[in-house]
N, C-alpha and C. Protein backbone atom coordinates (compact mmCIF):
# COMPACT_ATOMS: atom_id res chain seq x y z
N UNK A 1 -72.51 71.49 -176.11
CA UNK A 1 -72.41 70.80 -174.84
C UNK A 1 -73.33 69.58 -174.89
N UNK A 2 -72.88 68.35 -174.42
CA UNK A 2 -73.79 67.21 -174.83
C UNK A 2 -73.98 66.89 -173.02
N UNK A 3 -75.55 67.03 -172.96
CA UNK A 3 -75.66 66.21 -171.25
C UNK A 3 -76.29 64.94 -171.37
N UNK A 4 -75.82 63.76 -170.51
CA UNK A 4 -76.25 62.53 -170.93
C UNK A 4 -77.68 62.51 -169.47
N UNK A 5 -78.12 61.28 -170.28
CA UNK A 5 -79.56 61.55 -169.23
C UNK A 5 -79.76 59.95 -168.78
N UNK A 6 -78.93 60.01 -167.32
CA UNK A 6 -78.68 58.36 -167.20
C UNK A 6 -79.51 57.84 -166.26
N UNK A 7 -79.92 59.05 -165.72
CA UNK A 7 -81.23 58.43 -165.00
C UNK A 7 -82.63 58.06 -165.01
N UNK A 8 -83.14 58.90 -165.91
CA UNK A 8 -84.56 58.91 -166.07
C UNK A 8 -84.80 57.58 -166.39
N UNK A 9 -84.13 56.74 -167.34
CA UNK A 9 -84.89 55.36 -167.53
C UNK A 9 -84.35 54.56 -166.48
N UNK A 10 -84.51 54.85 -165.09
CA UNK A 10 -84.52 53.74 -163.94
C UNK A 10 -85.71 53.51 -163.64
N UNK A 11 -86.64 52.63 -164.12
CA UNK A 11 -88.08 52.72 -164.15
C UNK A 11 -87.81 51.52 -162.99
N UNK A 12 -88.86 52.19 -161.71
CA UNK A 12 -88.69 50.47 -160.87
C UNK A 12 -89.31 49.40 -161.16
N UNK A 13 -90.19 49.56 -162.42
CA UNK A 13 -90.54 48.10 -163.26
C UNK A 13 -89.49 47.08 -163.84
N UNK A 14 -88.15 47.75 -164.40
CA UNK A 14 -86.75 47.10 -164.53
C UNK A 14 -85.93 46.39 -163.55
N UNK A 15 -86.74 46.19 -162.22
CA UNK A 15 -85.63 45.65 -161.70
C UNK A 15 -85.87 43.91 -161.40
N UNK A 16 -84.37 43.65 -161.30
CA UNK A 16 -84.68 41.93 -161.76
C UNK A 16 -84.16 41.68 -160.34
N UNK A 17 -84.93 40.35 -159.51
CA UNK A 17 -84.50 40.29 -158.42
C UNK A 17 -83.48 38.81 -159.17
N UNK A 18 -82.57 38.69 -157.87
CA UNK A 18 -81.62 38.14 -157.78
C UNK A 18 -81.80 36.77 -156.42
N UNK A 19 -81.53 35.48 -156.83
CA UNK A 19 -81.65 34.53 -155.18
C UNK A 19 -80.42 34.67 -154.89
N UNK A 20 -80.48 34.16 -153.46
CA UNK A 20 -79.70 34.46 -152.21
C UNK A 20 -77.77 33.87 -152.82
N UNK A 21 -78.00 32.77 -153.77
CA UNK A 21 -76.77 32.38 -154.35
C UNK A 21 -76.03 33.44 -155.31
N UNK A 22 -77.18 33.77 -156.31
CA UNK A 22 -76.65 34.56 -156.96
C UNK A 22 -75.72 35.48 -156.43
N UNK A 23 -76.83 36.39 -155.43
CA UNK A 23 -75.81 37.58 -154.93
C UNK A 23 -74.94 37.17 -154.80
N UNK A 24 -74.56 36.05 -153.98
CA UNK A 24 -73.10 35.73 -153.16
C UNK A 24 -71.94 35.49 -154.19
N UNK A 25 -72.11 35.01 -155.51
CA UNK A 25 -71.65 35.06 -156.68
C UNK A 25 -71.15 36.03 -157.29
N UNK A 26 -72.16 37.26 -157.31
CA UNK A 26 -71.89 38.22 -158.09
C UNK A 26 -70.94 39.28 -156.86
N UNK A 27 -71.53 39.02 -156.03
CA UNK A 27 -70.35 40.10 -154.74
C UNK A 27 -69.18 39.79 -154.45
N UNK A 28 -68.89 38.03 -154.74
CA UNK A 28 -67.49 37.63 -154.94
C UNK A 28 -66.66 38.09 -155.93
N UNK A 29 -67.44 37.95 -156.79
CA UNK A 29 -67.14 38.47 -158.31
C UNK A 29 -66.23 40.03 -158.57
N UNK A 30 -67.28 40.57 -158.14
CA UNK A 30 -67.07 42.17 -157.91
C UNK A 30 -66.26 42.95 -156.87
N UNK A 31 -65.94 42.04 -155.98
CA UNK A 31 -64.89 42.28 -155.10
C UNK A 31 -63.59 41.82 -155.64
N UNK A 32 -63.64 40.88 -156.25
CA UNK A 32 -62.33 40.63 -157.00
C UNK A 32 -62.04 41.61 -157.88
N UNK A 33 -62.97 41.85 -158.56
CA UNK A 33 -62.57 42.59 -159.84
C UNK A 33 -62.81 44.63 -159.49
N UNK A 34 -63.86 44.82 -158.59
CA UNK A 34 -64.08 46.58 -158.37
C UNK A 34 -63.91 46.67 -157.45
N UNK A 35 -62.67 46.81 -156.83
CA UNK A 35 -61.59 47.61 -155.97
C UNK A 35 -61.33 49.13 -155.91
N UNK A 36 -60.80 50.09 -154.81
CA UNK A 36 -60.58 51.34 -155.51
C UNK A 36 -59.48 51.32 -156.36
N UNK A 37 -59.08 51.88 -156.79
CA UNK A 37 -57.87 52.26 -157.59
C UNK A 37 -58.02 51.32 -158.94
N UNK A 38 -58.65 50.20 -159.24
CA UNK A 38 -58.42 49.68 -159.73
C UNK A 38 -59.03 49.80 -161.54
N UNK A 39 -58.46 50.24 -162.17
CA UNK A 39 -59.49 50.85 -163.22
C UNK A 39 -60.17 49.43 -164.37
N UNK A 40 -61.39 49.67 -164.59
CA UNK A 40 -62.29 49.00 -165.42
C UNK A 40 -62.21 49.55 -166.68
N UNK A 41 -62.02 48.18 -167.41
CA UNK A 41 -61.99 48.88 -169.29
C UNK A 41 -63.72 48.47 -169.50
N UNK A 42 -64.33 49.26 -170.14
CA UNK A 42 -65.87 49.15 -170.39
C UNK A 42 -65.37 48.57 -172.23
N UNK A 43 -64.50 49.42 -172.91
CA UNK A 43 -64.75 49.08 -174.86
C UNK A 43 -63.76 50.15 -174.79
N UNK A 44 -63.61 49.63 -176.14
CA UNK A 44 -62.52 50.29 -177.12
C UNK A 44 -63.04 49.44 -178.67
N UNK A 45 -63.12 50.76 -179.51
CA UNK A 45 -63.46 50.56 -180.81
C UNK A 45 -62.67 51.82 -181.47
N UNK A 46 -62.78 51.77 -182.94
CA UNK A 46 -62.40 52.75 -183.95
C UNK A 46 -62.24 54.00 -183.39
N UNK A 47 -63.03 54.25 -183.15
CA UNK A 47 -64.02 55.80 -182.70
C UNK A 47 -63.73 56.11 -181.09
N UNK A 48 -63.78 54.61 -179.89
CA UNK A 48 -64.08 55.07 -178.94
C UNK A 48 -63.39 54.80 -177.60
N UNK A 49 -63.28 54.60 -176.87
CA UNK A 49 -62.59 54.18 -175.51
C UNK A 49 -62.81 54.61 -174.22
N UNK A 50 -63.64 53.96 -173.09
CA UNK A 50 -64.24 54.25 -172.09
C UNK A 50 -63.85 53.48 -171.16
N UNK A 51 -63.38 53.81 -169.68
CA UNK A 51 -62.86 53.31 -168.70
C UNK A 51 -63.57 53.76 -167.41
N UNK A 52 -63.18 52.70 -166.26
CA UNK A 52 -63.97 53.78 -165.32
C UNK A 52 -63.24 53.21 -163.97
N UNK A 53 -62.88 54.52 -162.87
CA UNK A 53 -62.39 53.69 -161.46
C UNK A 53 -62.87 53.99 -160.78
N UNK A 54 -62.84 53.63 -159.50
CA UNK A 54 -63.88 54.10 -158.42
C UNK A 54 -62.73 55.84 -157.44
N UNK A 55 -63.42 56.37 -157.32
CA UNK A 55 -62.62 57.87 -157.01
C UNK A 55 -62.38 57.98 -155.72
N UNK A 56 -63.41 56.80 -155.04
CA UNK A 56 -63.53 56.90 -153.55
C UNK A 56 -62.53 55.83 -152.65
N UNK A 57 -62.14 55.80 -151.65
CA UNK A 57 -61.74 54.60 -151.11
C UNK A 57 -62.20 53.11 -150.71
N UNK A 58 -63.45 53.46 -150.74
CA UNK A 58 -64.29 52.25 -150.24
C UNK A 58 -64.57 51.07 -151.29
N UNK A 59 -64.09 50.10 -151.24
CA UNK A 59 -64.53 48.87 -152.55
C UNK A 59 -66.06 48.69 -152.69
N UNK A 60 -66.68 48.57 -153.97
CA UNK A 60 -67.88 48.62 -154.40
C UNK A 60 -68.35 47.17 -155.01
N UNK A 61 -69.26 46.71 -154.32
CA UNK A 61 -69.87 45.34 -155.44
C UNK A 61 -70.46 46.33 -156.48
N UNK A 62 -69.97 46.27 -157.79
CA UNK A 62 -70.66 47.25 -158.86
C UNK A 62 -69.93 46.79 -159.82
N UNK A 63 -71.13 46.62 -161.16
CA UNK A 63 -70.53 46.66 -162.52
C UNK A 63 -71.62 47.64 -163.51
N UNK A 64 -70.78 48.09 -164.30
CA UNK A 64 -71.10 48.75 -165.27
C UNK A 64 -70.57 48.68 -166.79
N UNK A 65 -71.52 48.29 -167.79
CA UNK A 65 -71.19 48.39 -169.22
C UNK A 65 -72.52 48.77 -169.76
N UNK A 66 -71.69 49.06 -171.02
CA UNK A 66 -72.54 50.25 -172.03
C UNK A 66 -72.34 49.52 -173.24
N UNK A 67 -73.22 49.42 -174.80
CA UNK A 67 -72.82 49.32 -175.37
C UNK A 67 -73.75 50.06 -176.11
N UNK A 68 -73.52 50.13 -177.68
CA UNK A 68 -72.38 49.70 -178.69
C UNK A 68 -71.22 50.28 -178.52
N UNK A 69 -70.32 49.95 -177.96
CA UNK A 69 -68.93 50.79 -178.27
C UNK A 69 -68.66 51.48 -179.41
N UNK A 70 -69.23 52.64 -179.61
CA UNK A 70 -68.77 53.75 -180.18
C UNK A 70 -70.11 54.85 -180.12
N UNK A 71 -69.19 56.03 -180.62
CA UNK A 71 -70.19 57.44 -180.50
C UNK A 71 -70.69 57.81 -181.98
N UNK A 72 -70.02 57.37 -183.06
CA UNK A 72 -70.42 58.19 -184.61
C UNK A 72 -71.92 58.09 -184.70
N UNK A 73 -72.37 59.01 -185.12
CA UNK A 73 -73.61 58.68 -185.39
C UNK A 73 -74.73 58.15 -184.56
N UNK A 74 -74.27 58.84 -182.89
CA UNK A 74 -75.44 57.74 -181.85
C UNK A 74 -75.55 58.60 -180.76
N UNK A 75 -77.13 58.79 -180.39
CA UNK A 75 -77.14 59.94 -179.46
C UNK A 75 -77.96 58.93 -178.61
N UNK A 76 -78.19 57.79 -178.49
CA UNK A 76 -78.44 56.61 -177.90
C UNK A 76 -77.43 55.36 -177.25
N UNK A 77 -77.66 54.60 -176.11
CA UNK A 77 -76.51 53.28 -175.88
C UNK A 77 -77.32 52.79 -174.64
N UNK A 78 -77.15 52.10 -174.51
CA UNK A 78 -77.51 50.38 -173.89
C UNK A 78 -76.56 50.58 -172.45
N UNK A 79 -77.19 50.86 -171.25
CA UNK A 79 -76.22 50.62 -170.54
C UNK A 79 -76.86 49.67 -169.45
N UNK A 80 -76.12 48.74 -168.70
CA UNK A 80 -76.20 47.42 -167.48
C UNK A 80 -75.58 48.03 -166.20
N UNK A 81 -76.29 47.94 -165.32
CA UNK A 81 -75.66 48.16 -164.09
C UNK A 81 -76.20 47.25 -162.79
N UNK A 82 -75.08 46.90 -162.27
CA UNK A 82 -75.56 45.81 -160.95
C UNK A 82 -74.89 46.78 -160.07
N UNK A 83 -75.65 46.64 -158.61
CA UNK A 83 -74.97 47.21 -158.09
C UNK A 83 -75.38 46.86 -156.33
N UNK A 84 -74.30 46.84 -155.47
CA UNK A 84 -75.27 46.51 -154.23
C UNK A 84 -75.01 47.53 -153.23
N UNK A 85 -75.68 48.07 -152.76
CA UNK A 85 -75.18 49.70 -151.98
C UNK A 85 -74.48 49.20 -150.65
N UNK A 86 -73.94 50.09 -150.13
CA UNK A 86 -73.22 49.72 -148.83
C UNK A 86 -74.24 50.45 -147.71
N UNK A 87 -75.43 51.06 -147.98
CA UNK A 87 -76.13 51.97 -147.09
C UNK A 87 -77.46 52.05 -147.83
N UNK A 88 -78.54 52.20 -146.75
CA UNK A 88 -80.15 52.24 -147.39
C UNK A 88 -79.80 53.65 -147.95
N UNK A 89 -80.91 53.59 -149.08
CA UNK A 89 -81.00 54.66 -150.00
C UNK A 89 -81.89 55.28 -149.68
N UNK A 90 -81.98 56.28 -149.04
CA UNK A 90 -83.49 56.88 -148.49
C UNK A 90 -83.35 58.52 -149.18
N UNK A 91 -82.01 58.81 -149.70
CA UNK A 91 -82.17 60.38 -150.38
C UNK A 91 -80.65 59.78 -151.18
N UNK A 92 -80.86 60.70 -152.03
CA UNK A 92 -79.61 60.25 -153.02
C UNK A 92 -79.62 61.96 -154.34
N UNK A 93 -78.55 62.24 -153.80
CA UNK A 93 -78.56 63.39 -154.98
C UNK A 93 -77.13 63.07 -156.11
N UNK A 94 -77.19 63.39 -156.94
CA UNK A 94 -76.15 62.54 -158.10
C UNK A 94 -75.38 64.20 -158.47
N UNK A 95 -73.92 63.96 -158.61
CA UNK A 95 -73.19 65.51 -158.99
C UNK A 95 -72.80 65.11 -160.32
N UNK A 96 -72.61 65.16 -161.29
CA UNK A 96 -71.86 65.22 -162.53
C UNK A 96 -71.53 66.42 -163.12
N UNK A 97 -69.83 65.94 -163.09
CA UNK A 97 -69.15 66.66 -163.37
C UNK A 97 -68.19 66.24 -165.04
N UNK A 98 -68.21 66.81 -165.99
CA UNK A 98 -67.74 66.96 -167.15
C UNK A 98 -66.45 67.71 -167.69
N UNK A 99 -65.30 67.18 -167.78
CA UNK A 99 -63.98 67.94 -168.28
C UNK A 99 -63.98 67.58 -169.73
N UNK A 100 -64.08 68.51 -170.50
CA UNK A 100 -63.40 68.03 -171.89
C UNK A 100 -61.97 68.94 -172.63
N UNK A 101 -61.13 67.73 -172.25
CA UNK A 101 -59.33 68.69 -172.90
C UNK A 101 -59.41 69.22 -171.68
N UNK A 102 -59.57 68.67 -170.08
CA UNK A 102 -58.89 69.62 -169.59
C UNK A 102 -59.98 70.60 -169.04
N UNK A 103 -60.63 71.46 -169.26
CA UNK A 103 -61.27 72.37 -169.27
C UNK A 103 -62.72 71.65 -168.65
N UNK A 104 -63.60 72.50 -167.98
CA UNK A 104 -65.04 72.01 -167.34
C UNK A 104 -65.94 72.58 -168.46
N UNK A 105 -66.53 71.54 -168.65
CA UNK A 105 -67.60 71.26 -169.80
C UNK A 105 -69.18 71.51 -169.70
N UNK A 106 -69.33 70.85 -168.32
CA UNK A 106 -70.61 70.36 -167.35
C UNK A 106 -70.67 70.16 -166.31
N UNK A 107 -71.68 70.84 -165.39
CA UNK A 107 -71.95 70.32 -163.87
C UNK A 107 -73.25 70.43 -163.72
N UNK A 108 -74.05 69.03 -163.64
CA UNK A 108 -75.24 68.93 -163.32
C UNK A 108 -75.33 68.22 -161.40
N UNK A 109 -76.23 68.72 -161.55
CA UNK A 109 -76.46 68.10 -160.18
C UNK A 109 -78.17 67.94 -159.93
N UNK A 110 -78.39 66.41 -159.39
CA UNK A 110 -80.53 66.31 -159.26
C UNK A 110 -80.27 65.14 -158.35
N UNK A 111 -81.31 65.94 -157.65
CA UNK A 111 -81.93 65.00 -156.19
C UNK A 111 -83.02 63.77 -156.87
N UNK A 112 -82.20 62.60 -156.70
CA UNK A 112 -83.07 61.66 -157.46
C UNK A 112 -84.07 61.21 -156.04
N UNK A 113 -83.56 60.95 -155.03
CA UNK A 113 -84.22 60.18 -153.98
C UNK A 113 -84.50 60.92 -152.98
N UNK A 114 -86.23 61.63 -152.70
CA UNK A 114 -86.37 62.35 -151.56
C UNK A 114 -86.86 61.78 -150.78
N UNK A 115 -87.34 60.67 -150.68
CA UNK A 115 -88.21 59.73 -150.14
C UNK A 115 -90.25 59.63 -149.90
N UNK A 116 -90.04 60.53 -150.69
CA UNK A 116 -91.59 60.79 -151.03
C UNK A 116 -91.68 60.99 -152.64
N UNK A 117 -92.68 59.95 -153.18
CA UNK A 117 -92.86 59.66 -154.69
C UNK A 117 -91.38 60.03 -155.53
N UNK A 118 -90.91 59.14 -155.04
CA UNK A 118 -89.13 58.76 -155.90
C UNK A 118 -90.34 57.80 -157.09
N UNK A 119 -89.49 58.07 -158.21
CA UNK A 119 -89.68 57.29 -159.57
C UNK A 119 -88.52 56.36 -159.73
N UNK A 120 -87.36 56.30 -159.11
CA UNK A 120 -86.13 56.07 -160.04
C UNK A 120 -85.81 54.00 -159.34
N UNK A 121 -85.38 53.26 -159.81
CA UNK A 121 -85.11 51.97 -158.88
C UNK A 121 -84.52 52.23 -157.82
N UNK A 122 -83.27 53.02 -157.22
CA UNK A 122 -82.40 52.67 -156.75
C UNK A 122 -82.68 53.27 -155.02
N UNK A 123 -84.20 54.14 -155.40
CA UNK A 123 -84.59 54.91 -154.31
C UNK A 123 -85.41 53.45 -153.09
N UNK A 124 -84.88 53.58 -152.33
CA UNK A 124 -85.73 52.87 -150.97
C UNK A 124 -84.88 51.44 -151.00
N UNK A 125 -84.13 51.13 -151.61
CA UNK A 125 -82.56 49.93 -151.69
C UNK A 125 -82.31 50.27 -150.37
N UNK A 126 -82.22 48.69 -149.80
CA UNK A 126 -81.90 48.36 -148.68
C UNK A 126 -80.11 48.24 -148.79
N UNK A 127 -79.66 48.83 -147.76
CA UNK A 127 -77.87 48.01 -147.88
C UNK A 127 -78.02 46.78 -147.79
N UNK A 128 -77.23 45.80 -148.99
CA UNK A 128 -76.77 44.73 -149.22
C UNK A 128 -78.58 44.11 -149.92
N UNK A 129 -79.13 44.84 -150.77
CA UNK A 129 -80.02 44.66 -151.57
C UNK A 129 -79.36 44.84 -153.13
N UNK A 130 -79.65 43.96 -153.76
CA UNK A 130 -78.96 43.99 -155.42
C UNK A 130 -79.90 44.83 -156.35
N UNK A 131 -79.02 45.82 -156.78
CA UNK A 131 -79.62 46.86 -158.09
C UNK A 131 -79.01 46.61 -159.23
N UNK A 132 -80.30 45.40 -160.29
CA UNK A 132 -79.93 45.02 -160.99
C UNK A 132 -80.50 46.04 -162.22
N UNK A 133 -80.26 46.50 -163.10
CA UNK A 133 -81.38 47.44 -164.00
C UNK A 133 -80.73 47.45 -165.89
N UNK A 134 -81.66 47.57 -166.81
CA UNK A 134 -80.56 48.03 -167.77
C UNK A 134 -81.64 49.32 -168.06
N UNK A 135 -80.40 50.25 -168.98
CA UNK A 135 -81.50 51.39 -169.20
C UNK A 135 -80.88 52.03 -170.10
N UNK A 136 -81.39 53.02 -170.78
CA UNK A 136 -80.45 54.23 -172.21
C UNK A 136 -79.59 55.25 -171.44
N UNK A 137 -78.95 55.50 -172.18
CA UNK A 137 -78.34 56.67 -171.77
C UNK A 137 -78.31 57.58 -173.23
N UNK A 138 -79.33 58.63 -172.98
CA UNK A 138 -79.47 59.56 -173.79
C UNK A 138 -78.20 60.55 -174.06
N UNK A 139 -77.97 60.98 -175.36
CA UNK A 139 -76.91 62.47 -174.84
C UNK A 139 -77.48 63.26 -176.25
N UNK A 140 -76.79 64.11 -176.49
CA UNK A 140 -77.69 65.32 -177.31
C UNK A 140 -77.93 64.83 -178.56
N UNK A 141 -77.82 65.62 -179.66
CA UNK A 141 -77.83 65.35 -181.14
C UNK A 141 -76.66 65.63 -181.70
N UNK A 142 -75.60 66.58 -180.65
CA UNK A 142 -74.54 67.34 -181.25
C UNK A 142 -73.72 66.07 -181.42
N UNK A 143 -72.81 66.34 -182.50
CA UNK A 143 -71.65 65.08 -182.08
C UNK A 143 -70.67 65.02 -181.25
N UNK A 144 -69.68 64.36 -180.25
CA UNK A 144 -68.71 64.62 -179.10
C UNK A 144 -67.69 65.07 -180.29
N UNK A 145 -67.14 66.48 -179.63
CA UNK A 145 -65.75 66.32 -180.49
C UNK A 145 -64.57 65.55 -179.81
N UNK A 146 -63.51 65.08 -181.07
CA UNK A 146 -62.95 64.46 -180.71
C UNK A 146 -62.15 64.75 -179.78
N UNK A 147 -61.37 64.11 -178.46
CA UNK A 147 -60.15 64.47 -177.51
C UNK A 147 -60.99 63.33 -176.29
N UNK A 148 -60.25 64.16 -175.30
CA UNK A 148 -60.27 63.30 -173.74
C UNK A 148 -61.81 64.14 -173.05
N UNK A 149 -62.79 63.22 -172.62
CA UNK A 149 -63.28 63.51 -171.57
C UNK A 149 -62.94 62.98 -170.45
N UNK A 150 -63.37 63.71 -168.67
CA UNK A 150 -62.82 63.26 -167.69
C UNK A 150 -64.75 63.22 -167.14
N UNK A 151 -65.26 62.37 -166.86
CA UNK A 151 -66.45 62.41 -166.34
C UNK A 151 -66.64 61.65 -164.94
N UNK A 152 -67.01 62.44 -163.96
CA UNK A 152 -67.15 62.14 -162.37
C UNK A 152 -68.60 61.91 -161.78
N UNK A 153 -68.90 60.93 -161.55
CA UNK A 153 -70.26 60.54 -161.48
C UNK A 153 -70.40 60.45 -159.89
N UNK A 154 -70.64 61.60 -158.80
CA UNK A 154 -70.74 61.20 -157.83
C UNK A 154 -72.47 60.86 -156.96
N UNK A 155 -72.39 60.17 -155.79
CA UNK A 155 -73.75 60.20 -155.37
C UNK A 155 -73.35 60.33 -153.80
N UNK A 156 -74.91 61.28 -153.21
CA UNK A 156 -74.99 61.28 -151.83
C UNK A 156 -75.63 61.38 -151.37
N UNK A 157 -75.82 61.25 -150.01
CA UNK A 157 -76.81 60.44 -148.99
C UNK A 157 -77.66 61.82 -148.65
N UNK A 158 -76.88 63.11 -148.77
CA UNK A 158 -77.59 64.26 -147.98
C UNK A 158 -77.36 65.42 -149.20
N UNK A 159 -77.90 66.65 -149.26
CA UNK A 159 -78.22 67.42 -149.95
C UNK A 159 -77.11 68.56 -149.98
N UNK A 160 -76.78 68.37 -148.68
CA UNK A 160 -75.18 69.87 -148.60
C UNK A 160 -74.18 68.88 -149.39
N UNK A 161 -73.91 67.58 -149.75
CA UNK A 161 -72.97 66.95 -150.40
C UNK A 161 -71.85 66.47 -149.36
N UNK A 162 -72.34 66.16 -148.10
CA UNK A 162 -70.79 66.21 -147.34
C UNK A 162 -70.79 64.63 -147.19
N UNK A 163 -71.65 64.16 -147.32
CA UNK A 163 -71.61 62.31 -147.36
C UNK A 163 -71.68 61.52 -148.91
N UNK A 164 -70.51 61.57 -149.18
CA UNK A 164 -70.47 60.66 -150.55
C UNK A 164 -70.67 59.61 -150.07
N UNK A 165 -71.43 58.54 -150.85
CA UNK A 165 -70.75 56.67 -150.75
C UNK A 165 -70.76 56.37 -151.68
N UNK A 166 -71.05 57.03 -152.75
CA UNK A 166 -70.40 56.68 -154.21
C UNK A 166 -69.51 57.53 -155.25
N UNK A 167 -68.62 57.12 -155.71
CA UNK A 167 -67.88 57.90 -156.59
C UNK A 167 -67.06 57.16 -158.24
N UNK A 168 -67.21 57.68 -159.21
CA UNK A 168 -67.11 56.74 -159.77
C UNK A 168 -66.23 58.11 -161.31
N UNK A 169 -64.71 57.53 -161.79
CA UNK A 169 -64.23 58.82 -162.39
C UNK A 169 -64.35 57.69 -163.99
N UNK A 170 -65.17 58.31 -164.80
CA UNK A 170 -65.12 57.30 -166.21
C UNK A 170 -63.79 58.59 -167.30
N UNK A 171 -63.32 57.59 -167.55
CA UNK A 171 -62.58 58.12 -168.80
C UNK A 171 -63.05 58.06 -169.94
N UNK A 172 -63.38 58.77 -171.17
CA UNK A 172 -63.11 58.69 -172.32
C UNK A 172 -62.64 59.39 -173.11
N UNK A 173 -62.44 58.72 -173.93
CA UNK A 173 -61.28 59.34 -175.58
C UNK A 173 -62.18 58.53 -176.41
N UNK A 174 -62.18 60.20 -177.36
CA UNK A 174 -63.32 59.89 -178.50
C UNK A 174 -61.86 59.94 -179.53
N UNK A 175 -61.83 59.12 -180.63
CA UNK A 175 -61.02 59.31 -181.44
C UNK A 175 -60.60 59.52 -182.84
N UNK A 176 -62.34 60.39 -183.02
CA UNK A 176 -62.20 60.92 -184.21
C UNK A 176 -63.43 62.19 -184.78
N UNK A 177 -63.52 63.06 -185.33
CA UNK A 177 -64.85 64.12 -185.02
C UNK A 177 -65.79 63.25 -185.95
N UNK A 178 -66.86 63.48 -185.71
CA UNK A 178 -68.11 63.20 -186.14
C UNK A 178 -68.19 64.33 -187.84
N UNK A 179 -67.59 65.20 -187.58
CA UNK A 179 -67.93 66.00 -188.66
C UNK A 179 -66.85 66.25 -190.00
C-alpha cells in the first residue's frame, strides 16, 4: 500500500505573496481553464499519466502540477499549487480516498487546521487570499503496480464532514510494473 504525504511540507515559510494584478490574472486564468467537469491533464510519459477534475460543483481558481512525470524508480516529486479558497480557512480536515483496479486501496483522513498551532500554509487563508506553495509529495518505497488508480482528495470546513468546499478526483494510470 503506498500513502502519499502531501501535506506535511506546507511549511508557512513557502508561501509567496502575490500583488493585487497578479491575482486578477491568475483568477482569470483559472476560471477559464478549472471549471467543474472539466478535466486537467497534469503529464503523460512512458510509465505515467495523471489527470485531475474537480468532483464538486462549484468552479475553483486552482492549479495543480507535479513533476517529473513518471513513477519508476521515485518515491519523491515536485508538486505546485495555487490556489484561492472560496471561504476563510479556520479548520480544514482532508479525506483521501484511494481505488486501485477498482477496488479501495486507502482511506486516510487528518485534521490539518484546528485553529490553534496549525503548522500547515493554508490554515488561517482568508477567502479570496492566494495559496501559492510548492512542496514534495512523499509516497512509500514500494513500487505502484501497474493499472488505474482513482484518487479523491477531499477537504472540509467541519469535522463530521458534512461541509465540503473542496473536492478534487485525480486519475492515474501507471503503465508499467516497477518490478
Amino acid at each position: 500500500m503506498t500513502v502519499l504525504n502531501f501535506c506535511s511540507s506546507f511549511p508557512k515559510t513557502s508561501f509567496i505573496p502575490l500583488n493585487t494584478e497578479q491575482k486578477l490574472c491568475l483568477g482569470f486564468f483559472f476560471f477559464l481553464l478549472f471549471t467543474p467537469g472539466v478535466s486537467e491533464f497534469l503529464c503523460t510519459s512512458s510509465d505515467l499519466e495523471l489527470s485531475y477534475t474537480f468532483c464538486d460543483s462549484t468552479p475553483h481558481d486552482f492549479m495543480f502540477n507535479v513533476t517529473p512525470c513518471n513513477i519508476m524508480n521515485r518515491s519523491t516529486w515536485k508538486a505546485v499549487l495555487s490556489w484561492i479558497p472560496r471561504s476563510d480557512i479556520t479548520f480544514l480536515k482532508i479525506v483521501f480516498k484511494v481505488w486501485y483496479n477498482g477496488d479501495k486501496a486507502l482511506l486516510w483522513k487528518e485534521v490539518l487546521c484546528s485553529g490553534a498551532d496549525d503548522k500547515y500554509l493554508v490554515c488561517g487563508a482568508l477567502k479570496g487570499e492566494t495559496i501559492a506553495t510548492a512542496f514534495d509529495i512523499k509516497g512509500s518505497r514500494i513500487p505502484f503496480p501497474k493499472g488505474n488508480y482513482n484518487i479523491i482528495l477531499q477537504g472540509f470546513s467541519d469535522d463530521s464532514e458534512k461541509k465540503m468546499f473542496m473536492c478534487l478526483n485525480f486519475t492515474m494510470t501507471v503503465k508499467q510494473d516497477a518490478f
